[in-house]
Protein backbone atom coordinates (compact mmCIF):
# COMPACT_ATOMS: atom_id res chain seq x y z
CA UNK A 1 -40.55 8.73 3.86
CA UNK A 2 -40.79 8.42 7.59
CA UNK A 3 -44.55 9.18 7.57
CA UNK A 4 -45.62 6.34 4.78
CA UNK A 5 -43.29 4.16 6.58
CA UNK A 6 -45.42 4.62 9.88
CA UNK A 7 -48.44 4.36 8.26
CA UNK A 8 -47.55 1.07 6.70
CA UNK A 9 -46.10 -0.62 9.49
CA UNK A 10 -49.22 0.66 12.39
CA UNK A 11 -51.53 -0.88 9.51
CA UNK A 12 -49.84 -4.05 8.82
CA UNK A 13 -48.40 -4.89 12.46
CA UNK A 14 -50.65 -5.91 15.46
CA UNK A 15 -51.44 -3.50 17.91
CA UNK A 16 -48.65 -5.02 20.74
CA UNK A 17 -46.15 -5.13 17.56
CA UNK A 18 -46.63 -1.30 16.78
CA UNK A 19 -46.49 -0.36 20.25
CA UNK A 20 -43.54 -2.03 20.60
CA UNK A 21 -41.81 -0.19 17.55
CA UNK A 22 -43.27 2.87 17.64
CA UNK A 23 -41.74 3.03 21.51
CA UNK A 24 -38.27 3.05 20.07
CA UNK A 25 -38.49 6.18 18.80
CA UNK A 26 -37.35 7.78 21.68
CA UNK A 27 -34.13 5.04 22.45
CA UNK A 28 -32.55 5.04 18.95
CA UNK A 29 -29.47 6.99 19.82
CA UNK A 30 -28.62 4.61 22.11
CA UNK A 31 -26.45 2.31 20.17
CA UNK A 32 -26.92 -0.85 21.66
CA UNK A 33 -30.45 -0.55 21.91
CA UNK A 34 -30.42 -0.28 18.35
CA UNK A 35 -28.40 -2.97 17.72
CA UNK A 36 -30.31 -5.27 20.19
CA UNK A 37 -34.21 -3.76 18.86
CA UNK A 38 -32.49 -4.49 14.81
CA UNK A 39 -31.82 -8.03 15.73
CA UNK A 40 -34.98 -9.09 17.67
CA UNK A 41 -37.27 -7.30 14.99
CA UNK A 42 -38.82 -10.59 13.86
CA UNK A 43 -39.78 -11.83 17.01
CA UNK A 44 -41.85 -9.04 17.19
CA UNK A 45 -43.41 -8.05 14.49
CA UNK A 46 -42.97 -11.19 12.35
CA UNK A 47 -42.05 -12.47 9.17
CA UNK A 48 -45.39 -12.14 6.91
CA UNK A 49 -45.02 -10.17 3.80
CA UNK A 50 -46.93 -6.64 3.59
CA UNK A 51 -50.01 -5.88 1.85
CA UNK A 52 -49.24 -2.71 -0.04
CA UNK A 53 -51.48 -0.31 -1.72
CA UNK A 54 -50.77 1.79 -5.15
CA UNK A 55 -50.94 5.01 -2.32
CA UNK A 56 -48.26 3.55 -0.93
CA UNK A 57 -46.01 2.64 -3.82
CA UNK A 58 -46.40 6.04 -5.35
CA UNK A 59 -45.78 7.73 -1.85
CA UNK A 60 -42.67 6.32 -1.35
CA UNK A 61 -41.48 6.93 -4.96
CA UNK A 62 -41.97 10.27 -4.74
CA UNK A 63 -39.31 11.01 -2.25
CA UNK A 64 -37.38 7.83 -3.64
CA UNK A 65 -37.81 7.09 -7.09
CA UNK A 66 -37.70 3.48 -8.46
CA UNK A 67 -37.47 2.54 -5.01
CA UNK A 68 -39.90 -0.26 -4.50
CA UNK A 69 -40.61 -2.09 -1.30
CA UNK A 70 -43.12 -4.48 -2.92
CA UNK A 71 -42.82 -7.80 -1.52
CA UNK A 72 -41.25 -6.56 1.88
CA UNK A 73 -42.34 -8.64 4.61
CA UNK A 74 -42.44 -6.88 8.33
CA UNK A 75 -39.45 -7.33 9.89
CA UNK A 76 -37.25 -6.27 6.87
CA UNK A 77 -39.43 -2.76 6.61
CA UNK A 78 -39.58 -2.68 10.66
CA UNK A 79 -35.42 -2.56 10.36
CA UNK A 80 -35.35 -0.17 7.38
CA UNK A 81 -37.71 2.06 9.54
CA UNK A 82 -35.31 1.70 12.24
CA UNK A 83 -32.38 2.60 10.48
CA UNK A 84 -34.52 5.96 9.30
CA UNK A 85 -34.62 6.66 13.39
CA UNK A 86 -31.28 6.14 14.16
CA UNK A 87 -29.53 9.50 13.93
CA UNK A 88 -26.84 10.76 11.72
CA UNK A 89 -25.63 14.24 13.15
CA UNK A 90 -22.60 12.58 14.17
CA UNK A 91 -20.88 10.93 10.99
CA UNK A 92 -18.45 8.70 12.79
CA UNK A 93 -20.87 7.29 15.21
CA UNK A 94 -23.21 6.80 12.45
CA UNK A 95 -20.64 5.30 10.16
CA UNK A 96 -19.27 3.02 13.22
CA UNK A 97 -22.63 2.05 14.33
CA UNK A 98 -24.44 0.89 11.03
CA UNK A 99 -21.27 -0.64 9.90
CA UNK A 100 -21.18 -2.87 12.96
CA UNK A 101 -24.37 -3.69 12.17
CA UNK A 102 -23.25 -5.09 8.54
CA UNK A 103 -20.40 -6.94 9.98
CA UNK A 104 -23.23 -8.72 12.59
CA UNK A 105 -25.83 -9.46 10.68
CA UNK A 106 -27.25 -13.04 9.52
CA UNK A 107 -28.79 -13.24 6.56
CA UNK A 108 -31.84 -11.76 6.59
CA UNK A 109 -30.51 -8.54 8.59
CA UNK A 110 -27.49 -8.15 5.99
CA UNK A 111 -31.18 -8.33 2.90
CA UNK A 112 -32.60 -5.41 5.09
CA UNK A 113 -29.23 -3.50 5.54
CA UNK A 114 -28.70 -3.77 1.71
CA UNK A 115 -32.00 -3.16 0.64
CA UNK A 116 -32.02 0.03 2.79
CA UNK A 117 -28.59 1.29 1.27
CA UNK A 118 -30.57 4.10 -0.40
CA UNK A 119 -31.93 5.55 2.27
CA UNK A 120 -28.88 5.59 4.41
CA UNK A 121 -27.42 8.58 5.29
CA UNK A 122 -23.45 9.55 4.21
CA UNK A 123 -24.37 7.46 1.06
CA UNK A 124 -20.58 7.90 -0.69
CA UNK A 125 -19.28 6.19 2.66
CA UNK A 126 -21.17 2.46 1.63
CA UNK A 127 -19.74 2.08 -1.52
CA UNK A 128 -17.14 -0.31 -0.57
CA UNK A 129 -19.66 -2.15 1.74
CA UNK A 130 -22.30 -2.58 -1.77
CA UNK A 131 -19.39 -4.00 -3.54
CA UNK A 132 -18.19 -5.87 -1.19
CA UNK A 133 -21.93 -7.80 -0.81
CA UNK A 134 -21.78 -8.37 -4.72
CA UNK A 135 -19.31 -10.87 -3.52
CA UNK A 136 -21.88 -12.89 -1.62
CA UNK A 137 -23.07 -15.95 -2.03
CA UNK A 138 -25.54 -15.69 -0.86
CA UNK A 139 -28.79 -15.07 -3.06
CA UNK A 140 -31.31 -13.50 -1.46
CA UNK A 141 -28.50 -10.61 -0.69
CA UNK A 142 -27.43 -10.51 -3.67
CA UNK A 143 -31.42 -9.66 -4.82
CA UNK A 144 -31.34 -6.71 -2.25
CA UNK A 145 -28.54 -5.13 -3.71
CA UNK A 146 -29.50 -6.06 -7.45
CA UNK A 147 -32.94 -5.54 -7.50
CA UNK A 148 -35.03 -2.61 -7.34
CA UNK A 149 -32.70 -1.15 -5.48
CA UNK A 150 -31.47 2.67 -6.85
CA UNK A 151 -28.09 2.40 -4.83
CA UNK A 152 -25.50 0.39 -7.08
CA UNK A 153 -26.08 2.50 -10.36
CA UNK A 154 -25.85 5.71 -8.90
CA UNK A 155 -22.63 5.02 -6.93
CA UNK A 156 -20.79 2.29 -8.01
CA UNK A 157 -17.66 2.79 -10.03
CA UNK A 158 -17.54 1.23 -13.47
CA UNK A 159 -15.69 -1.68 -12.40
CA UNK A 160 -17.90 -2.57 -9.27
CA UNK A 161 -21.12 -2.05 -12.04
CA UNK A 162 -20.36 -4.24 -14.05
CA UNK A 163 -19.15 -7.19 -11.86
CA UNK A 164 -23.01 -6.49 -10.32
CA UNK A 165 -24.30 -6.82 -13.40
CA UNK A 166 -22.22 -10.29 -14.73
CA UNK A 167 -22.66 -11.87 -11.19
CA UNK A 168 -26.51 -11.48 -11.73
CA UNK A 169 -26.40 -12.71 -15.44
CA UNK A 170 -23.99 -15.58 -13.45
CA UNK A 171 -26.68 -16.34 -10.59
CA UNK A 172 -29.56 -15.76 -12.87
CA UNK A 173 -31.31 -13.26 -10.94
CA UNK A 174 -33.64 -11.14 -13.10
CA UNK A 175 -31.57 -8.78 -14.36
CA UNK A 176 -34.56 -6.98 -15.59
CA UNK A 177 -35.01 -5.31 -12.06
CA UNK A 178 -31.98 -4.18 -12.14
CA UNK A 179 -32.08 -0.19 -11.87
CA UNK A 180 -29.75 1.87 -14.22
CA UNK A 181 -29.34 -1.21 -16.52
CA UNK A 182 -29.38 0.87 -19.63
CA UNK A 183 -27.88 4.31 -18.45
CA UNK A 184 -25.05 2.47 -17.03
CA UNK A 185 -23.97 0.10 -19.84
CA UNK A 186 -20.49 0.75 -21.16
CA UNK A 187 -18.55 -0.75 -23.81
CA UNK A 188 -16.25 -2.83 -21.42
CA UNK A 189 -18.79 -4.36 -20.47
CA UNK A 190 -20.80 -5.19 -23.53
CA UNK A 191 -17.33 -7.08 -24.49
CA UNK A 192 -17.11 -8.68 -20.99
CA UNK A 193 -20.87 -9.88 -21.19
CA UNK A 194 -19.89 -11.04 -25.43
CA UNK A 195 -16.54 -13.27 -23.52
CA UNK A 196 -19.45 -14.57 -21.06
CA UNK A 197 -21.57 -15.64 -23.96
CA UNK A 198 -18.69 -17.49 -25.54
CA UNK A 199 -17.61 -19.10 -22.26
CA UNK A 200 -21.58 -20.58 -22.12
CA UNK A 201 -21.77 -21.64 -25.61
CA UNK A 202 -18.52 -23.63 -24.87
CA UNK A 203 -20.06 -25.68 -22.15
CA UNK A 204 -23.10 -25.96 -23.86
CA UNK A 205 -25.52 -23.36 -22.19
CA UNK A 206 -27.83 -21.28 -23.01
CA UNK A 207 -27.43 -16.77 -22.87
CA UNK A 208 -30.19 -15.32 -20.77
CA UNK A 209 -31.78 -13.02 -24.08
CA UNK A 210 -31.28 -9.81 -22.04
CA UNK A 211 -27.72 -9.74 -22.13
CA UNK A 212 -27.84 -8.42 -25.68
CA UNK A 213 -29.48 -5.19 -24.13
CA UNK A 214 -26.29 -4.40 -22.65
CA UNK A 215 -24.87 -4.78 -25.71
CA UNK A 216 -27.00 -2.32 -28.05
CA UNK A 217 -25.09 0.58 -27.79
CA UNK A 218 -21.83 -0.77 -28.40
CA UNK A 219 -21.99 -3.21 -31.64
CA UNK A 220 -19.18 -3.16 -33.12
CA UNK A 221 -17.72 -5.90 -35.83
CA UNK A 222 -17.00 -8.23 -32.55
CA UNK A 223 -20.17 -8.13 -30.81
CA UNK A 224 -22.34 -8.14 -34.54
CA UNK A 225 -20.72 -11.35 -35.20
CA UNK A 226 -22.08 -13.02 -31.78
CA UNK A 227 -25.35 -11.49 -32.50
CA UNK A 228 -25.27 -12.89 -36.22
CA UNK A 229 -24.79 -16.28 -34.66
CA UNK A 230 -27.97 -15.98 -31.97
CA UNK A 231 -30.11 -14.66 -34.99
CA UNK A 232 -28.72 -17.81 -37.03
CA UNK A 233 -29.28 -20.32 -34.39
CA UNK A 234 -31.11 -19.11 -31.54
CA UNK A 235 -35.20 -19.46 -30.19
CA UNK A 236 -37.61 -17.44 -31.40
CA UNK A 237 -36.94 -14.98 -28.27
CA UNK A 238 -33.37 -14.85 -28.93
CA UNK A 239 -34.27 -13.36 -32.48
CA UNK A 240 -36.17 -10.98 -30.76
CA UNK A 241 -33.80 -9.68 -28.63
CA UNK A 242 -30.98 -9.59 -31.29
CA UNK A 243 -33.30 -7.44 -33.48
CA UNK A 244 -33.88 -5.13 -30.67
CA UNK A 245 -30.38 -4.77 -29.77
CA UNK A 246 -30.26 -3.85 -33.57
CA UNK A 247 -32.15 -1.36 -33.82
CA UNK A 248 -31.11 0.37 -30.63
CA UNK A 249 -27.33 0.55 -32.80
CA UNK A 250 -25.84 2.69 -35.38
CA UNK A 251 -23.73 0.10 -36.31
CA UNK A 252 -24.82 0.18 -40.45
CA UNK A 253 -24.65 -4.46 -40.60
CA UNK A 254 -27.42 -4.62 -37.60
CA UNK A 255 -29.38 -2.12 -39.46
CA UNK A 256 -29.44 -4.18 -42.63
CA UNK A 257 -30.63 -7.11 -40.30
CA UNK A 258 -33.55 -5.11 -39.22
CA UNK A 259 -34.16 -4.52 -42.35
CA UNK A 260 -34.13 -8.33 -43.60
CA UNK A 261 -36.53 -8.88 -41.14
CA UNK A 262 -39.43 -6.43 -41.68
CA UNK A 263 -42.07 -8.20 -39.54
CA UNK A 264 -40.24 -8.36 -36.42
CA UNK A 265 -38.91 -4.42 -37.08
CA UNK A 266 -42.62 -3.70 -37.29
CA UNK A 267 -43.21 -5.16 -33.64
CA UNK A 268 -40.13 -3.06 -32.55
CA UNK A 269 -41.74 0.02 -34.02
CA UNK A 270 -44.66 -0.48 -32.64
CA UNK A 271 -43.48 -1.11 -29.33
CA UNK A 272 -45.08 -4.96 -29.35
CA UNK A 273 -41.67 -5.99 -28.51
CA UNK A 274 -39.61 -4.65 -26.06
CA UNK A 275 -37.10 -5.94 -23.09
CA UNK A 276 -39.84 -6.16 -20.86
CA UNK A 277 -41.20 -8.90 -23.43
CA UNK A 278 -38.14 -10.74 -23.69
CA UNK A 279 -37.80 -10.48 -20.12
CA UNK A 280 -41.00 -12.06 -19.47
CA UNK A 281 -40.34 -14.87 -22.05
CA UNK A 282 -36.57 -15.74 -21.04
């Protein structure tokens, strides 16, 4: 990872900018220096977002999979690159030293710090730190631990999941980048998403489509009847996503819906609609 992430940053950074990162090398065990090199990153190397190649992409998903640092400008991948030089023979230092960091850092270091939660080392010791920036208000945080970011679904208890996964529904982030979404959905919280739906059709609101998706797996006679009512009243994409949700069940009803509805079962079947359709349409 280290290697891609040099090449990146000496191709994308000025020459003064690279000299001045690539000389840290040799003073990141030196806390403060860390701490004072993580916080002045901007300064030097700016804030203009990277121009990455497919090389690049499929470099760093190869040691990382589904981690994607597409859209990174260069002082949030010249502090993820630091954090890869800091290092972690010594647990409590390392634990003391990046959680300081956390409990420092403005907004854009706290994006960096939770975007990088993958690659950090002792990764069973952040947990509590992930959930507790699912608290945030702060949306631009909440993006770096939602999206594209393998962390939350491979670590997070069930509970901490799905309060991830309502708070982005909640904020509207696109839930659609949200790693895991489908290994990780659970019946508790197909019913807590179904309460969600009720509490938005009570003020009047529309359901982001995709929340159904989190739903397939678990229909039941509770969460058929909501989907009954989107397929009754809802948009054309709403439909859609109700009759995928359908046919992703066993539940015996939704199949009979599929069924009553042969021309959108044939998109289904032929793959012409799928979540990353609705996604794109909600």
């Amino acid at each position: 990872m280290l290697k891609t992430l040099d090449s990146i940053l000496e191709r994308e950074l000025t020459p003064e900018a690279w000299q001045w990162l690539s000389g840290l090398i040799n003073k990141t065990n030196d806390k403060s220096a860390l701490q004072i090199a993580f916080t002045a990153m901007p300064r030097h190397t700016g804030k203009s977002i990277l121009s990455l190649n497919e090389e690049d992409v499929q470099e760093i998903n190869q040691v990382l999979p589904k981690f994607n640092i597409l859209n990174y400008t260069a002082d949030r991948l010249g502090r993820v690159w630091l954090l890869q030089h800091f290092p972690a023979d010594d647990k409590a230092s390392y634990l003391k030293t990046i959680g300081q960091l956390f409990r420092a850092a403005e907004m854009n270091e706290l994006v960096a710090l939770y975007g990088a939660l993958p690659l950090l080392a002792y990764p069973e010791e952040w947990v509590k730190q992930c959930a507790d920036g699912i608290r945030s208000n702060i949306g631009v945080v909440l993006e770096a631990i939602m999206c594209d970011n393998p962390y939350p679904s491979k670590y997070l208890d069930e509970a901490a999941w799905n309060q991830l996964v309502l708070k982005a529904f909640f904020t509207e982030k696109p839930v659609n980048r949200i790693i895991g979404l489908d290994e990780r959905a659970n019946k508790e919280l197909a019913y807590i998403l179904s309460d969600y739906a009720h509490e938005r059709w009570s003020a009047g609101r529309m359901v982001n489509p995709l929340l159904w998706r989190l739903t397939a797996k678990f229909i039941d006679e509770r969460i058929f009847a909501d989907l009954k009512k989107v397929f009754a009243d809802g948009s054309s994409v709403e439909k859609s996503a109700v009759i995928l949700a359908c046919y992703q069940s066993d539940y015996l009803p939704a199949k009979h819906l599929i069924d009553q509805n042969p021309d959108l079962k044939s998109f289904v079947e032929s793959n012409q609609l799928n979540w990353a359709h609705i996604a794109q349409s909600a």
